[in-house]
C-alpha atoms as a PDB file:
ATOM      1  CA  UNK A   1      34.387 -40.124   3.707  1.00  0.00           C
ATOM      2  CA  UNK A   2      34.883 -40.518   7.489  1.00  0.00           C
ATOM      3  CA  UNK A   3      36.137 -43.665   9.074  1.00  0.00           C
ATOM      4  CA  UNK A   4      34.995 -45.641  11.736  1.00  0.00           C
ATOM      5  CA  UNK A   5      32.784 -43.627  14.231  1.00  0.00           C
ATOM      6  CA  UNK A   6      32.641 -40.644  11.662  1.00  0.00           C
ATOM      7  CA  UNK A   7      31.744 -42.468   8.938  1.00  0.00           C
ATOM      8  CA  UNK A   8      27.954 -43.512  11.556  1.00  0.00           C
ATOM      9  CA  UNK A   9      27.622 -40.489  12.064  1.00  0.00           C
ATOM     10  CA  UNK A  10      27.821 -39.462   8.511  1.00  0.00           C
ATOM     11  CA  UNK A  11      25.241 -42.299   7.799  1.00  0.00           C
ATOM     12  CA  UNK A  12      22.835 -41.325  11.015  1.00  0.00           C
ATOM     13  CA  UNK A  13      22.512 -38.089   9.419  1.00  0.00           C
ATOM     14  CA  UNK A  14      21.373 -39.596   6.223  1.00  0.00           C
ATOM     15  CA  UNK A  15      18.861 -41.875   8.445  1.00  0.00           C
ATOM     16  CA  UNK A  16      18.061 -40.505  11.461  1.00  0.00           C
ATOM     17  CA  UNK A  17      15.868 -43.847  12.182  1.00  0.00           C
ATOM     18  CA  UNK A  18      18.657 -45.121  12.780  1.00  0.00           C
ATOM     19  CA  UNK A  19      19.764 -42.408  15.947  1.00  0.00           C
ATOM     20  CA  UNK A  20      19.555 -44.529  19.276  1.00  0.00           C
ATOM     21  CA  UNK A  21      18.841 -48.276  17.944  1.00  0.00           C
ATOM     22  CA  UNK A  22      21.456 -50.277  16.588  1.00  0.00           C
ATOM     23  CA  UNK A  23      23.381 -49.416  13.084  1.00  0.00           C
ATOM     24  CA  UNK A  24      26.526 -50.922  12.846  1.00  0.00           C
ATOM     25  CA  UNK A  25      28.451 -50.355   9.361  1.00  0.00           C
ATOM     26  CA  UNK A  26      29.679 -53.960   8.471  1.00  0.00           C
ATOM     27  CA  UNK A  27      31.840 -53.497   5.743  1.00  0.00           C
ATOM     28  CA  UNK A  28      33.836 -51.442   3.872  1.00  0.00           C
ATOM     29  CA  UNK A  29      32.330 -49.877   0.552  1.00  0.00           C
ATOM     30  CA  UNK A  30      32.240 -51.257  -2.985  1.00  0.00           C
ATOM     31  CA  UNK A  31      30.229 -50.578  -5.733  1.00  0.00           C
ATOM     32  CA  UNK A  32      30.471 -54.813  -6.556  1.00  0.00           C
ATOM     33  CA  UNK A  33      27.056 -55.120  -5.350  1.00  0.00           C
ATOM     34  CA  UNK A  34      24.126 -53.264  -4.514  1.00  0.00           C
ATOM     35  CA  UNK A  35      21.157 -54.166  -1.676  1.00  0.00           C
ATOM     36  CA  UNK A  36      19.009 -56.411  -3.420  1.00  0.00           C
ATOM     37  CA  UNK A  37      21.791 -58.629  -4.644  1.00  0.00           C
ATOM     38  CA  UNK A  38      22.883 -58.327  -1.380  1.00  0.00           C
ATOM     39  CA  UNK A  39      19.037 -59.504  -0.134  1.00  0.00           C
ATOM     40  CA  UNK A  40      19.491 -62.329  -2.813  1.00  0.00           C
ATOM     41  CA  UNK A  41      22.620 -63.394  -1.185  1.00  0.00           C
ATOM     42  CA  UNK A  42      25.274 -62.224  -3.777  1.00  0.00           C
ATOM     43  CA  UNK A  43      27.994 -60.272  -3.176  1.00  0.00           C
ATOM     44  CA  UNK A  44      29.397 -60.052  -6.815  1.00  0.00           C
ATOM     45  CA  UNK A  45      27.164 -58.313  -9.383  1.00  0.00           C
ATOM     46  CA  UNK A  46      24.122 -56.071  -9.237  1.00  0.00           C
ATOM     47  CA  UNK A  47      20.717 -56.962  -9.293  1.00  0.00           C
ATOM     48  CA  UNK A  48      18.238 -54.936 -11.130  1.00  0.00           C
ATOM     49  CA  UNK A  49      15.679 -54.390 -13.863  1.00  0.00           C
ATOM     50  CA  UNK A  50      18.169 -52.844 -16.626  1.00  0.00           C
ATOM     51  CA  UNK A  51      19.954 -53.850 -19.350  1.00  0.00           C
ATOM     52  CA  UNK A  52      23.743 -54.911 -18.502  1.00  0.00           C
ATOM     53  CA  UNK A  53      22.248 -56.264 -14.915  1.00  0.00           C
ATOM     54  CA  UNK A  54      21.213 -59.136 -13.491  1.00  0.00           C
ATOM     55  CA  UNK A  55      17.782 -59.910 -13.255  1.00  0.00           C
ATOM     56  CA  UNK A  56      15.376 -63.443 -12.774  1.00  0.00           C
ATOM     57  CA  UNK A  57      14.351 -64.025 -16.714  1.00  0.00           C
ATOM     58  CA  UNK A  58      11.033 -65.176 -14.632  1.00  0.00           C
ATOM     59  CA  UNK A  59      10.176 -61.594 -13.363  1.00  0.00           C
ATOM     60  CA  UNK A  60       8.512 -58.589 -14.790  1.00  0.00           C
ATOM     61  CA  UNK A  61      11.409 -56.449 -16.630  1.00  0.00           C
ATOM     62  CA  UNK A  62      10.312 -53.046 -14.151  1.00  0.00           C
ATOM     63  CA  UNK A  63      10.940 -51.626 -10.746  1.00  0.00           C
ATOM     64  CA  UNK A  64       7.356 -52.364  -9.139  1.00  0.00           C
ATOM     65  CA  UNK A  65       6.617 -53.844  -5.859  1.00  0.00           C
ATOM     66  CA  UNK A  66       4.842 -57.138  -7.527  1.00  0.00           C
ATOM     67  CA  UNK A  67       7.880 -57.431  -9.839  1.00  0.00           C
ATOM     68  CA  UNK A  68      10.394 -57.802  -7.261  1.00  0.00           C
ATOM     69  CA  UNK A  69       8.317 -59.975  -5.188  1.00  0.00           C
ATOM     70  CA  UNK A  70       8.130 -62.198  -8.397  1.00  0.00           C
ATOM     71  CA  UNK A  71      11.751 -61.889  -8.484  1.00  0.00           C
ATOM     72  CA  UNK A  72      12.660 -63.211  -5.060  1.00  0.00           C
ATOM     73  CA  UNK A  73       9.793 -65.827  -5.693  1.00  0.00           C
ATOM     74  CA  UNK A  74      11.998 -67.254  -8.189  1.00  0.00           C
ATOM     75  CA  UNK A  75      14.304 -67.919  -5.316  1.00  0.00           C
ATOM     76  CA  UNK A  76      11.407 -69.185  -3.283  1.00  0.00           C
ATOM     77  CA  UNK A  77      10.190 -66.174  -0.986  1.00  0.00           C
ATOM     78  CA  UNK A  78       6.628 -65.726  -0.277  1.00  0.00           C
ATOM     79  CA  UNK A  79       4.612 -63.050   1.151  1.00  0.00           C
ATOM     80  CA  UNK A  80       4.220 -63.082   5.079  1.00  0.00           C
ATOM     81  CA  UNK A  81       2.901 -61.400   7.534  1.00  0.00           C
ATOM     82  CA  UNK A  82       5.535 -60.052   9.671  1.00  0.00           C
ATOM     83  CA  UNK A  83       8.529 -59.368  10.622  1.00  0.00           C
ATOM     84  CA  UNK A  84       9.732 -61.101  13.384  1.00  0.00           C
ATOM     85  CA  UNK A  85      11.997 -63.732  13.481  1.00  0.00           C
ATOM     86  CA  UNK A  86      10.959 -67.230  13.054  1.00  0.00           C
ATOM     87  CA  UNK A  87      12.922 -70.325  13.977  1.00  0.00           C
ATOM     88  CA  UNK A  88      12.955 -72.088  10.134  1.00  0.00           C
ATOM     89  CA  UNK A  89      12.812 -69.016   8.156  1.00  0.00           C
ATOM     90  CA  UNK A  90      14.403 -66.220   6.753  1.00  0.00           C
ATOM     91  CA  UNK A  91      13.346 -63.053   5.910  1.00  0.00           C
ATOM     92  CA  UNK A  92      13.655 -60.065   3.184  1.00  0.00           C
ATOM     93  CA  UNK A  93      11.922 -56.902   3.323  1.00  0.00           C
ATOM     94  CA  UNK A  94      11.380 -54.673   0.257  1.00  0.00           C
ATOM     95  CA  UNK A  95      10.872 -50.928   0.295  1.00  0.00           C
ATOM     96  CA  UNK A  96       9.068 -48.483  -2.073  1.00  0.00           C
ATOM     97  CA  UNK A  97       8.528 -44.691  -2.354  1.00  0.00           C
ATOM     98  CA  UNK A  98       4.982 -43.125  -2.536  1.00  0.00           C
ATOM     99  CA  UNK A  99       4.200 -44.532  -6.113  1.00  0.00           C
ATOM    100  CA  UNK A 100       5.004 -47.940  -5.055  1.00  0.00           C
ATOM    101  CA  UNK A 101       8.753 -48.266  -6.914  1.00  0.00           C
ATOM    102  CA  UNK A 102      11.293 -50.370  -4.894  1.00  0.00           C
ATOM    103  CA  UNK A 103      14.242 -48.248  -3.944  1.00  0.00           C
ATOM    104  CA  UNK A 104      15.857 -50.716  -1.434  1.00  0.00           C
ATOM    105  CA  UNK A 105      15.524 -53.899   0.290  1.00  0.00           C
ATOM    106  CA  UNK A 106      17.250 -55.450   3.388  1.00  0.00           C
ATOM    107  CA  UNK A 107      17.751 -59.292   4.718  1.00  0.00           C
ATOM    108  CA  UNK A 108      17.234 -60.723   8.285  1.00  0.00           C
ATOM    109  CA  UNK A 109      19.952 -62.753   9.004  1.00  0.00           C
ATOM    110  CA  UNK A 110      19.614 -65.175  12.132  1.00  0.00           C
ATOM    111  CA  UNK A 111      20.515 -62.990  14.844  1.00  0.00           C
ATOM    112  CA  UNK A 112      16.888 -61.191  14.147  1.00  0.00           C
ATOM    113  CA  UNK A 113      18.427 -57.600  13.156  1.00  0.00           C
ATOM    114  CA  UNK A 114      18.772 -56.783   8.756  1.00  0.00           C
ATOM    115  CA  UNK A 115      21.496 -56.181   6.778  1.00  0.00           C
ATOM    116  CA  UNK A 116      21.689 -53.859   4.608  1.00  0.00           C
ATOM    117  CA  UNK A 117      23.906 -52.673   1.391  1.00  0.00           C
ATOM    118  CA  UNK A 118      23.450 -48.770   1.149  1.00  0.00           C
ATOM    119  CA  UNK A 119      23.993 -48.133  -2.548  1.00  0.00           C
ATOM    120  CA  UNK A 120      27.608 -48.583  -3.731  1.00  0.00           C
ATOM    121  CA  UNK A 121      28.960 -47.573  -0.151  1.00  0.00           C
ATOM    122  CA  UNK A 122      28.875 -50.404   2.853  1.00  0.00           C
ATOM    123  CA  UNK A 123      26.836 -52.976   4.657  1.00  0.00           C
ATOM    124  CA  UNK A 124      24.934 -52.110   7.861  1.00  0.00           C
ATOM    125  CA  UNK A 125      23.653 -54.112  10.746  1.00  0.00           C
ATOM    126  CA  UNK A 126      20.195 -52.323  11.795  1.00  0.00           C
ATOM    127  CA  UNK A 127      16.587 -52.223  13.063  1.00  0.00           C
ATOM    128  CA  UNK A 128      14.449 -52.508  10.102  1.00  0.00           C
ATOM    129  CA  UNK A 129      12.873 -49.125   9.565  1.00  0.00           C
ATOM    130  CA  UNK A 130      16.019 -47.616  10.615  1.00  0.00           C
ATOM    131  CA  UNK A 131      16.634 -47.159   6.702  1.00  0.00           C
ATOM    132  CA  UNK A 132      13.067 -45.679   5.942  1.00  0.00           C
ATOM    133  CA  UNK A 133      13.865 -42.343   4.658  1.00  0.00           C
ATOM    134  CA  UNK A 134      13.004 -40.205   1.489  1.00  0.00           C
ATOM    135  CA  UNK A 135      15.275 -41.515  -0.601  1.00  0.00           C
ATOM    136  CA  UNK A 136      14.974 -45.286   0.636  1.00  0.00           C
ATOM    137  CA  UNK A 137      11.088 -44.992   1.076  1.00  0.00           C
ATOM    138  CA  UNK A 138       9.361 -47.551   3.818  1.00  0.00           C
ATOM    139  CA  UNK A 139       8.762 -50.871   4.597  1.00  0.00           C
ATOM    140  CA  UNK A 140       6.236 -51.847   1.893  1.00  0.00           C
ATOM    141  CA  UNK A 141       6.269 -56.208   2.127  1.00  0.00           C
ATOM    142  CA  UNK A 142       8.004 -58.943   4.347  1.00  0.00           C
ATOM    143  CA  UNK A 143       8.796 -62.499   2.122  1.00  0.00           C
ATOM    144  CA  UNK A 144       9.877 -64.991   3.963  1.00  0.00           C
ATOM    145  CA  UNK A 145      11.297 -68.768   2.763  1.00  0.00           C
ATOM    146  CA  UNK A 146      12.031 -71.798   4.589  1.00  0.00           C
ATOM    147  CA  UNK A 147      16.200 -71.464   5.968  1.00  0.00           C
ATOM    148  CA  UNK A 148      18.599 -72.274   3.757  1.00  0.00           C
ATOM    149  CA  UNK A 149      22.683 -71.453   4.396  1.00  0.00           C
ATOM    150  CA  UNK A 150      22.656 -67.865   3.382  1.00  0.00           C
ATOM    151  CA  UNK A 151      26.575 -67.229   2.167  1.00  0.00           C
ATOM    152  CA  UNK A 152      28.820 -64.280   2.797  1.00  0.00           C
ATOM    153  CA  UNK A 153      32.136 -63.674   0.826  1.00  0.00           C
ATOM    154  CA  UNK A 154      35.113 -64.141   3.402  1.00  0.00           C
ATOM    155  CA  UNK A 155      37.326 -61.677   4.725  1.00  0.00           C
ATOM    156  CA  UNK A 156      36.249 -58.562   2.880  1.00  0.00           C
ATOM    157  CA  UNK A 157      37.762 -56.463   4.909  1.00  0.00           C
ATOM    158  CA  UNK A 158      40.988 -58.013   3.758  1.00  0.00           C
ATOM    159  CA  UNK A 159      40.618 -56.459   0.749  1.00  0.00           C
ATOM    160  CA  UNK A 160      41.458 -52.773  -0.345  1.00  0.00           C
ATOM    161  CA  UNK A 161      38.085 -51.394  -0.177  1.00  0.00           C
ATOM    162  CA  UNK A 162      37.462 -49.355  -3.406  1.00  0.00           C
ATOM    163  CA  UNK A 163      36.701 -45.988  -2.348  1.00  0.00           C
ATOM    164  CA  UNK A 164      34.632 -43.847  -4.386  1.00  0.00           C
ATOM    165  CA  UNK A 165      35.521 -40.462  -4.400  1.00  0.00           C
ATOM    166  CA  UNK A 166      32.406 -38.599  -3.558  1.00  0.00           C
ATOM    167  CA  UNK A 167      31.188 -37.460  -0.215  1.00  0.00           C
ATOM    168  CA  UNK A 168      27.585 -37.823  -1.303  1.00  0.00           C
ATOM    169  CA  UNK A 169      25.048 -39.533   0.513  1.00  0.00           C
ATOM    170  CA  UNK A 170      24.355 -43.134  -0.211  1.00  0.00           C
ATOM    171  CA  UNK A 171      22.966 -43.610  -3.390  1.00  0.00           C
ATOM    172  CA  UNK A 172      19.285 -45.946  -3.452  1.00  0.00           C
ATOM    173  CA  UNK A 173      19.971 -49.042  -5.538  1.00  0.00           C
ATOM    174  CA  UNK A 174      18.621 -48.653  -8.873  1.00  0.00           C
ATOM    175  CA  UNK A 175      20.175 -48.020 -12.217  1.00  0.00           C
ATOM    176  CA  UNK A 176      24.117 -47.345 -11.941  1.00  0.00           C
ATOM    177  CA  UNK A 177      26.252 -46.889 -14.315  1.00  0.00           C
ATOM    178  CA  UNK A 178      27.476 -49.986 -15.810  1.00  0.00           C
ATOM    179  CA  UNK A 179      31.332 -49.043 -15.198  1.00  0.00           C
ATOM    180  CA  UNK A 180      32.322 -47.095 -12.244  1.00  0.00           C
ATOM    181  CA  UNK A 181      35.608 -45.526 -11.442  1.00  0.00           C
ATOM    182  CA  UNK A 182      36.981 -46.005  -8.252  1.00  0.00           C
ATOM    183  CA  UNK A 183      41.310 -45.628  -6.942  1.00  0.00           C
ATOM    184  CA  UNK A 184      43.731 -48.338  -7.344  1.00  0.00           C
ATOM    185  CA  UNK A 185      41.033 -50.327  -9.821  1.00  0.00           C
ATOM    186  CA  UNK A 186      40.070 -48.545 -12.517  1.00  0.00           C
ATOM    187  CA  UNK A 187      36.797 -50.229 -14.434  1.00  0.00           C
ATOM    188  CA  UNK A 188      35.128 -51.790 -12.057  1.00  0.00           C
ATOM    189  CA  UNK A 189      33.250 -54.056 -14.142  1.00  0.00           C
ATOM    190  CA  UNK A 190      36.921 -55.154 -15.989  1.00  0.00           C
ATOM    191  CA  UNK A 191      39.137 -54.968 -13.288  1.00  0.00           C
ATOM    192  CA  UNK A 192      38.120 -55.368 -10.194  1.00  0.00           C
ATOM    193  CA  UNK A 193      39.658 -58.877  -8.503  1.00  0.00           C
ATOM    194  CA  UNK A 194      37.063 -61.157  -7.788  1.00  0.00           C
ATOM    195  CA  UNK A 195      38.283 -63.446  -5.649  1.00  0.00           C
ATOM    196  CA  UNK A 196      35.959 -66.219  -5.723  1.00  0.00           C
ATOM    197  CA  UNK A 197      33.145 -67.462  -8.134  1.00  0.00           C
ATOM    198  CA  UNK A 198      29.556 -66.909  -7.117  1.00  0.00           C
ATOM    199  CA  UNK A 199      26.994 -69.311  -6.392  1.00  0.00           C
ATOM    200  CA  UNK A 200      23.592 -68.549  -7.306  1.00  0.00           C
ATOM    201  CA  UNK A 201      20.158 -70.094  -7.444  1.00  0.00           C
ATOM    202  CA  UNK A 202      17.644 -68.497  -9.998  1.00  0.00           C
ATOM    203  CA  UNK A 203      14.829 -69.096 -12.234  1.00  0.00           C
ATOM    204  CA  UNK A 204      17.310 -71.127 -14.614  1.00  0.00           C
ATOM    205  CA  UNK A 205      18.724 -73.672 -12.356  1.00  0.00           C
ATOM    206  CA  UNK A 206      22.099 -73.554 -12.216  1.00  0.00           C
ATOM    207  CA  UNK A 207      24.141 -73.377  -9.265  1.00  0.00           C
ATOM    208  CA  UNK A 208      27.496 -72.326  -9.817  1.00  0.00           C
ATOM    209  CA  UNK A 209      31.192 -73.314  -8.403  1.00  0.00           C
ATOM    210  CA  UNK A 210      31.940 -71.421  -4.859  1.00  0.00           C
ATOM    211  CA  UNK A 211      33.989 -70.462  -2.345  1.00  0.00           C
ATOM    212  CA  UNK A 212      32.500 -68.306   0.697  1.00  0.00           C
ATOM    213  CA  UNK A 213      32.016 -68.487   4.206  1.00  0.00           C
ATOM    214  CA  UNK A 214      28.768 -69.532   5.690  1.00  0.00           C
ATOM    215  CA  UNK A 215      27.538 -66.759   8.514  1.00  0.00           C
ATOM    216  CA  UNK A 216      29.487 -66.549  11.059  1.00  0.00           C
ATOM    217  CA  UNK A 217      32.243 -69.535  10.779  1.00  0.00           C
ATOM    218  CA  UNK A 218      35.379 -68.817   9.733  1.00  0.00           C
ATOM    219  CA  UNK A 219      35.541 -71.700   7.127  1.00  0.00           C
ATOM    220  CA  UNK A 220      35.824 -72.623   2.964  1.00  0.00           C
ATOM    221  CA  UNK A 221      32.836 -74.850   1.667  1.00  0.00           C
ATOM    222  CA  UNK A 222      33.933 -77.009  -0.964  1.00  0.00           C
ATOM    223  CA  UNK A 223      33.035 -75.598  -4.417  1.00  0.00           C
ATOM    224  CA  UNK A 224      29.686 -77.616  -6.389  1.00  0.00           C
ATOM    225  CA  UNK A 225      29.931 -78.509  -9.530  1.00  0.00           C
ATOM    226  CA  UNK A 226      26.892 -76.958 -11.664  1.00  0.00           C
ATOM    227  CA  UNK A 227      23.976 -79.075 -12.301  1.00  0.00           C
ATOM    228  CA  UNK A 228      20.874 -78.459 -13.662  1.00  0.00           C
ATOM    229  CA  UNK A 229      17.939 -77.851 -10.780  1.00  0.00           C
ATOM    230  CA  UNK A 230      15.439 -81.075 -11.710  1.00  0.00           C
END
């Protein structure tokens, strides 16, 4: 893989929406998490409907539109009606190929531009349809919930990015294998550091001890204990 300006240019040519508007790779790549964990607000494990993953017990157990917007209803996302950003809210947009199966989605944070996780390779900062393509698919629903502190894992760049040796294109975020080699690490799933403990807020109502910064300060929250959601 290329570095820094290479490496965008290696990605424009995978999404040529994203040519002249803003795309700004924000991270380097891991396969630790793939884009809709990444919509969810996790950085540690991959979301999706297959056995080994995580997935809401509350959604359908398949990759359809309606069964991801159950899934991120769970976390209290509702259909809207566009795009834009809204003082109050925040935003996730899903995207399907022709037959209507989600192959990625992306968040708005509060600046107004979406984030993206492109497979097991890095974040980017970009217009929203800058990621349409065939293998991504389009912009098929916008959810939207009131604000809440979205979390982001500090300093990731201060760790040795696993590199995956492969100059393939970004891979969509579906089905992985459950253990992927990468340098230095070895198993993924067994031995890859993971420096702080997740918090998440599902179906089941737990939240979970954690350490991570909140968007843009450079600060540690103090970890919750876990409590059941009344």
């Amino acid at each position: 893989m290329g570095t820094g300006g290479d490496r965008r240019d290696e990605l424009l040519a995978v999404f040529p929406g994203g040519s002249g508007s803003h795309f700004a790779i924000t991270s380097p790549d891991t396969p630790n998490y793939n884009c809709i964990a990444w919509a969810a607000g996790e950085y540690d494990r991959w979301w999706w409907p297959q056995p080994g993953r995580y997935w809401p017990p509350a959604a359908p157990f398949n990759d359809s539109l309606d069964a991801f917007v159950v899934a991120f209803g769970s976390l209290g996302y509702q259909p809207c009606d566009t795009e834009a950003l809204e003082e109050g809210f925040e935003r996730v947009a899903i995207f399907v190929d022709d037959e209507l199966t989600v192959q990625h989605m992306a968040r708005q944070p509060p600046n107004g531009r979406w984030t993206s996780k492109l497979g097991s390779f890095e974040d980017v900062e970009h217009d929203l349809r800058a990621v349409e393509c065939n293998d991504y698919g389009r912009v098929a629903r916008i959810l939207r919930r009131p604000a809440r502190t979205l979390l982001y894992p500090p300093g990731r760049v201060s760790l040795p990015p696993p590199r995956i040796p492969s100059t393939a294109a970004p891979d969509a975020c579906g089905p992985q294998p459950l253990s992927v080699p990468c340098e230095g690490y070895g198993s993924v799933v067994d031995d890859l550091p993971q420096p702080f403990e997740r918090w998440a807020e599902s179906g089941d109502g737990l939240r979970e001890p954690f350490k991570r910064y909140v968007e843009g300060v450079r600060g540690l929250i103090e970890p919750f204990e876990r409590f059941p959601r009344g």
